[in-house]
N, C-alpha and C. Protein backbone atom coordinates (compact mmCIF):
# COMPACT_ATOMS: atom_id res chain seq x y z
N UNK A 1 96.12 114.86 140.50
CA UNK A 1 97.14 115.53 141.27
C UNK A 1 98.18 114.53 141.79
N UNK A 2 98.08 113.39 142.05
CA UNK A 2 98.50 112.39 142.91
C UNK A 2 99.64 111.52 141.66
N UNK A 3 99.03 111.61 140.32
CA UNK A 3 100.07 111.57 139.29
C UNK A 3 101.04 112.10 138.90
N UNK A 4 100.95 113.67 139.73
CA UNK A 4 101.85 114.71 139.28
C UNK A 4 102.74 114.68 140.66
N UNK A 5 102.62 114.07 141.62
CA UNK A 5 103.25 114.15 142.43
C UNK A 5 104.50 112.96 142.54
N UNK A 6 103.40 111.94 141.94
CA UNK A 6 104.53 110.90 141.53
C UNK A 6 105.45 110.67 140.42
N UNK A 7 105.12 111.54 139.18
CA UNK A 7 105.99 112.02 138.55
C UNK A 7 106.81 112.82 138.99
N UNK A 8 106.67 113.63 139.51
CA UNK A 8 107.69 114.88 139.94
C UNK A 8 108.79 113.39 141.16
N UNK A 9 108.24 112.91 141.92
CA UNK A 9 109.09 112.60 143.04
C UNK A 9 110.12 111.36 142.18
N UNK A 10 109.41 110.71 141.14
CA UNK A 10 110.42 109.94 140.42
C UNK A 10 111.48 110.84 139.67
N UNK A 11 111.05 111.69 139.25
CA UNK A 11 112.18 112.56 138.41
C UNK A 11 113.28 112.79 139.56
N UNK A 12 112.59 113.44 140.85
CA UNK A 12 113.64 114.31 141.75
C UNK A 12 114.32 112.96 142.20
N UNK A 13 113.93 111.81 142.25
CA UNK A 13 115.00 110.51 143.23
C UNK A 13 115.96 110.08 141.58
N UNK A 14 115.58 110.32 140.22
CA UNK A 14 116.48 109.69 139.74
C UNK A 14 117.51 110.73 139.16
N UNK A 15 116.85 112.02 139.48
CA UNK A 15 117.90 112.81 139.09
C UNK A 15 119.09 112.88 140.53
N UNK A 16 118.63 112.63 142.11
CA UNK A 16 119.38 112.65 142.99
C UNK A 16 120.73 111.57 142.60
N UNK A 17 119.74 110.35 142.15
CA UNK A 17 120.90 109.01 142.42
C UNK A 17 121.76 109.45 141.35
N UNK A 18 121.76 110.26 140.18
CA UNK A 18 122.81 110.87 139.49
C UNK A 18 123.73 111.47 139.96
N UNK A 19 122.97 112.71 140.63
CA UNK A 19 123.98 113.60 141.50
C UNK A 19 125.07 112.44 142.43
N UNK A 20 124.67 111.94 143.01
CA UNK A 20 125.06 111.58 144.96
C UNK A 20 125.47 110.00 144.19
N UNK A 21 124.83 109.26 143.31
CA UNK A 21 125.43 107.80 143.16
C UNK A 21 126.76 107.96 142.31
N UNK A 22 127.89 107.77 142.67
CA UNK A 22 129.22 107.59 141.69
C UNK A 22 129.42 106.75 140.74
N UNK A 23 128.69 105.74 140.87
CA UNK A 23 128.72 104.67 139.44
C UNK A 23 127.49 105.26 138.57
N UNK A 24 127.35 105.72 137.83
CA UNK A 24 126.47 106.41 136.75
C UNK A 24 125.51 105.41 136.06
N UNK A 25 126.55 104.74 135.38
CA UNK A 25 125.98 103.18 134.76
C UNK A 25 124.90 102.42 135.41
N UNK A 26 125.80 102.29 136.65
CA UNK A 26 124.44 101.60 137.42
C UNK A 26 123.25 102.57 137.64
N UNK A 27 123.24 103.71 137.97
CA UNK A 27 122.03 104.63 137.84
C UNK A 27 121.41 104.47 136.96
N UNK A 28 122.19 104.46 135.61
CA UNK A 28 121.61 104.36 134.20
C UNK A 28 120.61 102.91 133.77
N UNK A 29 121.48 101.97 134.52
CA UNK A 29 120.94 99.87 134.72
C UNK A 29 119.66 100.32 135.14
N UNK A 30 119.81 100.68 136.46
CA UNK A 30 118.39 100.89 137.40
C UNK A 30 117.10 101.41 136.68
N UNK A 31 117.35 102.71 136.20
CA UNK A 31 116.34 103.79 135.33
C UNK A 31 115.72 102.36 134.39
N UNK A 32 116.88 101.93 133.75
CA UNK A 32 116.38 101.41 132.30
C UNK A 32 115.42 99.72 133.11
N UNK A 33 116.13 99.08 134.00
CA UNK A 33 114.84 98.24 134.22
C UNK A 33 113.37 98.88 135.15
N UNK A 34 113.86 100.26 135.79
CA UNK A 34 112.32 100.70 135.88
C UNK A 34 111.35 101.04 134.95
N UNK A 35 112.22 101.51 133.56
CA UNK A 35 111.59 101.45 132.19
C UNK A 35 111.00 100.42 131.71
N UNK A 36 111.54 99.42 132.02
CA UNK A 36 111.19 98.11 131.59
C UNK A 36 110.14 97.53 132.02
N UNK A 37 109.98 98.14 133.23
CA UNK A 37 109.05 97.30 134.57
C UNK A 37 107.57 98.35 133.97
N UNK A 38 107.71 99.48 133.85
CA UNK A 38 106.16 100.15 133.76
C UNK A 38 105.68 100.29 132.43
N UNK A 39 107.11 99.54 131.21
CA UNK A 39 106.65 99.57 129.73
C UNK A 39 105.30 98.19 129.76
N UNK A 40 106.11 97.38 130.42
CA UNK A 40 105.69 95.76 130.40
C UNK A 40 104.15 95.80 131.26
N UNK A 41 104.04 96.85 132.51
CA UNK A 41 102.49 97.12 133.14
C UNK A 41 101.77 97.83 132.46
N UNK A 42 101.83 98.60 131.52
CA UNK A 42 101.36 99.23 130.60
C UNK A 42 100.40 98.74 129.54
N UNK A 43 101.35 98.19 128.79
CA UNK A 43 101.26 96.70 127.78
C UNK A 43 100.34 95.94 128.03
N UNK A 44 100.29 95.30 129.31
CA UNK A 44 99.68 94.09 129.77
C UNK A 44 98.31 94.64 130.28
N UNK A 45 98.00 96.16 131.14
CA UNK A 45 97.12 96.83 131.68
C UNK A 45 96.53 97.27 130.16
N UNK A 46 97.06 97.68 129.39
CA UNK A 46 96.27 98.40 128.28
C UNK A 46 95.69 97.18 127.81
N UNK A 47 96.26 96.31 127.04
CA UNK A 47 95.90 95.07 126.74
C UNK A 47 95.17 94.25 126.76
N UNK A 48 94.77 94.32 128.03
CA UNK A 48 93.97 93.02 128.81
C UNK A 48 92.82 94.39 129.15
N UNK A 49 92.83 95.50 129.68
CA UNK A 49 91.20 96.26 129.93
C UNK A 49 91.37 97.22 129.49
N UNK A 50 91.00 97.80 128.21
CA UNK A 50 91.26 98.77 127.39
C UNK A 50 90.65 98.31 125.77
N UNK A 51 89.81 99.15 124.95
CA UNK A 51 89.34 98.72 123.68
C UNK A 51 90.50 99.13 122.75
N UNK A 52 91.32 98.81 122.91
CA UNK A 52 92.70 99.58 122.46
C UNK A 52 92.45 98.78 120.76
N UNK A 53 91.69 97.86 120.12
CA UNK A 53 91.37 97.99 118.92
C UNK A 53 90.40 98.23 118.11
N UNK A 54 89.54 99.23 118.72
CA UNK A 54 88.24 99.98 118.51
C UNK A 54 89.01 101.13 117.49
N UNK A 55 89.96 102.03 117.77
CA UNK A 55 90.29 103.25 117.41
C UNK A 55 91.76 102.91 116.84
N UNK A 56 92.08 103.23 115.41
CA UNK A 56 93.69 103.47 114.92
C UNK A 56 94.23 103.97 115.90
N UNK A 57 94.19 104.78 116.60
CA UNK A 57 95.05 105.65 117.87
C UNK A 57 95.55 104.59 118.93
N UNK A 58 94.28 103.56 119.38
CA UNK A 58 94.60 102.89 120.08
C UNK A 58 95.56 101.56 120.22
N UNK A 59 95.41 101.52 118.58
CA UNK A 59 96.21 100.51 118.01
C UNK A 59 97.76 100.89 118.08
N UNK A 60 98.07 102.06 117.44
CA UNK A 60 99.01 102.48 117.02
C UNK A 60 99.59 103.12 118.82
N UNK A 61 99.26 103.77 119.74
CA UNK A 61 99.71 103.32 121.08
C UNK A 61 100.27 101.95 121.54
N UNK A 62 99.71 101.11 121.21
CA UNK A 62 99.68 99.81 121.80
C UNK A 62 101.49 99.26 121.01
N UNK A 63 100.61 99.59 120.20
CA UNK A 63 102.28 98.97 119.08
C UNK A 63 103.64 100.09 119.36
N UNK A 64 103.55 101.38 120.16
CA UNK A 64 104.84 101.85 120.06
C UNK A 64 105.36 101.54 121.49
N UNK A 65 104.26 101.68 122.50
CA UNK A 65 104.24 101.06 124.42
C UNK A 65 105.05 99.61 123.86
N UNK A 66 104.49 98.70 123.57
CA UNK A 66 104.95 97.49 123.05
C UNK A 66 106.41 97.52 122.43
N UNK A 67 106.22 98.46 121.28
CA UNK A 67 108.28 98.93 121.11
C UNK A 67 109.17 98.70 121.82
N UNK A 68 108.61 100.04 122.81
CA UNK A 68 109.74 100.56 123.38
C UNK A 68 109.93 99.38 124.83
N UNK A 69 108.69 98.59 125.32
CA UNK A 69 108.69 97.46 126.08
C UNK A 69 110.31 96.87 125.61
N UNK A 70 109.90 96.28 124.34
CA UNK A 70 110.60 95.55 123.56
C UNK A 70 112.10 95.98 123.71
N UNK A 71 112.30 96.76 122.84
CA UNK A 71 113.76 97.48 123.08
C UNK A 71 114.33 97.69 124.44
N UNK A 72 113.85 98.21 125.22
CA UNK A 72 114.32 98.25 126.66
C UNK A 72 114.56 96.87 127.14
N UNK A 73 113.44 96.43 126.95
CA UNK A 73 114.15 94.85 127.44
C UNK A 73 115.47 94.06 126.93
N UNK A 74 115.49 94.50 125.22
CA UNK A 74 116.38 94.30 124.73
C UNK A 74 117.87 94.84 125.33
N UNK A 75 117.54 95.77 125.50
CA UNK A 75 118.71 96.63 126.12
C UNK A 75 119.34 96.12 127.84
N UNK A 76 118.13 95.63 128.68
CA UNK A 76 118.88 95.16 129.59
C UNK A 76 119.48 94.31 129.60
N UNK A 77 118.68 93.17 128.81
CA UNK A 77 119.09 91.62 128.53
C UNK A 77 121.02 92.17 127.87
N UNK A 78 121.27 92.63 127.24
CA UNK A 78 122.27 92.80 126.42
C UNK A 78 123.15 93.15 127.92
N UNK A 79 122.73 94.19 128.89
CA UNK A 79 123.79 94.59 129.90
C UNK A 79 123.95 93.53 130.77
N UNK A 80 122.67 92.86 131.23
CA UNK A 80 122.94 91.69 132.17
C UNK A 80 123.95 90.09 131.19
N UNK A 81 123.70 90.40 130.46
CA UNK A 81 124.67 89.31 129.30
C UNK A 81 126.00 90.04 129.01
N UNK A 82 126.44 90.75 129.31
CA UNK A 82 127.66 91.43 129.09
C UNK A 82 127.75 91.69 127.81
N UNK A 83 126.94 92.07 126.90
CA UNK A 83 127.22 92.42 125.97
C UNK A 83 127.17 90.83 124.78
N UNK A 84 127.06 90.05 125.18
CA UNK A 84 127.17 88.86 124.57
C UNK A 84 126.03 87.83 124.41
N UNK A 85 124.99 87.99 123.67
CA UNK A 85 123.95 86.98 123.55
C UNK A 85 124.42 86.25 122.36
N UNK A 86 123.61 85.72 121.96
CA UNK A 86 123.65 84.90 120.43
C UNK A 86 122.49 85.97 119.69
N UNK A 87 122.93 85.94 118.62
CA UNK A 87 121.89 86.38 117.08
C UNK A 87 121.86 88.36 117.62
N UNK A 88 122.21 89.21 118.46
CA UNK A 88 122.52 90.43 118.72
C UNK A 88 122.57 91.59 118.20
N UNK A 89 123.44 91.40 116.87
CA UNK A 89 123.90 91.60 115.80
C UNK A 89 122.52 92.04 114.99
N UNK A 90 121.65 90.95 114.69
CA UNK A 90 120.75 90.89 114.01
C UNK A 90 119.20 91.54 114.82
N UNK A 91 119.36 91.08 116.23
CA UNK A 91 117.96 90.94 116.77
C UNK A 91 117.90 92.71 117.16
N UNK A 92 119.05 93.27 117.37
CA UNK A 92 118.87 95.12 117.29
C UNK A 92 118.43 96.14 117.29
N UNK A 93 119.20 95.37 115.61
CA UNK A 93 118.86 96.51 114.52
C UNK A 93 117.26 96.26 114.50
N UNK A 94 116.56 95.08 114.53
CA UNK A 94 115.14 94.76 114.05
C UNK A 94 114.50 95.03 114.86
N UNK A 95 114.47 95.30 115.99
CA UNK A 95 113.96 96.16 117.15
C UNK A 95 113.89 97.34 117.23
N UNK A 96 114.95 98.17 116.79
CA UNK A 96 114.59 100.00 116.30
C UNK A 96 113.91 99.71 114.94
N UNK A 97 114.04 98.79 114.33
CA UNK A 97 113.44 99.07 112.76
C UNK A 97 112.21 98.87 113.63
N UNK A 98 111.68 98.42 114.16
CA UNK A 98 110.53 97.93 114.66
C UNK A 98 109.85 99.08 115.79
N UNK A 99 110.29 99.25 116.36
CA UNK A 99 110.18 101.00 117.17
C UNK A 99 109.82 101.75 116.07
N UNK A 100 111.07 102.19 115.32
CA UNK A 100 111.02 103.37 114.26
C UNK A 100 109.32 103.02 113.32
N UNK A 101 109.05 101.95 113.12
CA UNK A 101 107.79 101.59 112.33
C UNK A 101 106.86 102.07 113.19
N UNK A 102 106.73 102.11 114.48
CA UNK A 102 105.57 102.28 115.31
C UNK A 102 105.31 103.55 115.73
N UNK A 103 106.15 104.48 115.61
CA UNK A 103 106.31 105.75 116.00
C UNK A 103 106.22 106.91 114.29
N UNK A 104 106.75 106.04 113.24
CA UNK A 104 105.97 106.42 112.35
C UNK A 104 104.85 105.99 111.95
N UNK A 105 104.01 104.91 112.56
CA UNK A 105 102.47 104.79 112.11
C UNK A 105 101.61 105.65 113.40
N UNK A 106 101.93 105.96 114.67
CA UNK A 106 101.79 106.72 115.52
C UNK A 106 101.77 108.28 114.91
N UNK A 107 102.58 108.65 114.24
CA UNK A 107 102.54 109.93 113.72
C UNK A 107 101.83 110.13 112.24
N UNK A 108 101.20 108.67 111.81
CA UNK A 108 100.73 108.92 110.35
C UNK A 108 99.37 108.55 110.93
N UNK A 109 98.83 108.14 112.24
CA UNK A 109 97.49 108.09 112.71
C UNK A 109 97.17 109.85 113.13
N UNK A 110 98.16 110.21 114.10
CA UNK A 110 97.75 111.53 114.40
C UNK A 110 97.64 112.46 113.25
N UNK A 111 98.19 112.44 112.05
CA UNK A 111 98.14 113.58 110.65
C UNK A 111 96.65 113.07 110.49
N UNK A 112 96.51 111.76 110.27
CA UNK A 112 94.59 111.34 109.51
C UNK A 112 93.89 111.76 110.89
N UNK A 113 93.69 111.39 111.96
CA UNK A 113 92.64 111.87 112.89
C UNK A 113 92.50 113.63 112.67
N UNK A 114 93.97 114.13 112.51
CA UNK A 114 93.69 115.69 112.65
C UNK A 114 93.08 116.38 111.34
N UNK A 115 93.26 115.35 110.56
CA UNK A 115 92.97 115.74 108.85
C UNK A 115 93.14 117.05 108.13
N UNK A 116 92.02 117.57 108.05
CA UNK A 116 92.02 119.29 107.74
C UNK A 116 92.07 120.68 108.37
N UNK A 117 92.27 120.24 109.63
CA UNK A 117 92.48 121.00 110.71
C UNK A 117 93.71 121.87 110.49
N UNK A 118 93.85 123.04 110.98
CA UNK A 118 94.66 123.52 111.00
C UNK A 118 95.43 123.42 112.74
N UNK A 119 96.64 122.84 112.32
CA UNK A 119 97.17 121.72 113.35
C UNK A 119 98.24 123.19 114.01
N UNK A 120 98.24 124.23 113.77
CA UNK A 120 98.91 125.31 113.64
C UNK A 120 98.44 126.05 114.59
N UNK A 121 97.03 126.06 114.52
CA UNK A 121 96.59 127.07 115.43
C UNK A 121 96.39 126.75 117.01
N UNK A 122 96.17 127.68 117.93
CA UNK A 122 96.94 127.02 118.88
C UNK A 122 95.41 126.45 119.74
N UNK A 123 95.46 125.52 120.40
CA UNK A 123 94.12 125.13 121.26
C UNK A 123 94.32 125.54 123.10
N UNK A 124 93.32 126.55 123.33
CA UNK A 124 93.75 127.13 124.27
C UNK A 124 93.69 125.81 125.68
N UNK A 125 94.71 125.83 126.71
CA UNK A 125 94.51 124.74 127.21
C UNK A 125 93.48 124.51 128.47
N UNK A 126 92.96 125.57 128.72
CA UNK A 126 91.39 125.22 129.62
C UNK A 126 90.89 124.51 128.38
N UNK A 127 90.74 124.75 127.11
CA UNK A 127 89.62 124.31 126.47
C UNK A 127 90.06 123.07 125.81
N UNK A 128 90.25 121.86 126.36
CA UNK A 128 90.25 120.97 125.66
C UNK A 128 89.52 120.39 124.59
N UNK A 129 88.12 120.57 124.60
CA UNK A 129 87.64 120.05 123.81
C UNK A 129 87.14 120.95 122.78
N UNK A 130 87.94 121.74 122.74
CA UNK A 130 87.96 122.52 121.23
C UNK A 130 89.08 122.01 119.83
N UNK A 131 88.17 122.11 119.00
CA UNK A 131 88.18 121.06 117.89
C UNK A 131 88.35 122.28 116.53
């Protein structure tokens, strides 16, 4: 419950600083290094206590959390540099290629775990552990 409360209250303060903050951008700066900040605790928490290479699932989590770590960071570094690092150009594009890889092995783990299932039908949601 205490997750859902802190989700909900982050949504309602960053949708406020939209409304009520006049520089947008900077709303937008802020969001993206809080992105940054709970990609990188994630990462490091999954990482370090978690069997996260026991299970393909866990693997393939690890590597898209790690992505999007990646890219976001990429993305601030680029705003706090004004737009101007060295190698930019190059280091990017290889960062969504690198996302985009992880989010399609993320979606080619979930097709094999679900296998022959009919992925269609619907799983009622009291019943989680119906299979």
């Amino acid at each position: 419950m205490m997750r859902y409360i802190g989700l909900s209250a982050t949504t309602v303060a960053g949708v406020t600083a939209l409304v009520v903050v006049p520089d947008k951008e900077l709303v937008a700066n802020v969001i993206l290094a809080g992105t940054v900040t709970v990609a990188w605790a994630f990462v490091v928490l999954y990482a370090t206590r978690s069997r996260w290479r026991a299970e393909a699932a866990g693997r393939a989590i690890l590597r898209m959390v790690l992505g999007i770590a990646v890219i976001c960071t990429q993305g601030l570094v680029t705003i706090l540099t004004d737009y101007s690092y060295p190698g930019r150009e190059i280091i990017r594009p290889i960062l969504l290629l690198l996302v985009g890889v992880a989010v399609l092995d993320l979606l080619w783990t979930l097709v094999r775990i679900q296998g022959g299932k009919d992925i269609y039908q619907p799983v009622h949601w009291r019943n989680k552990w119906h299979r």
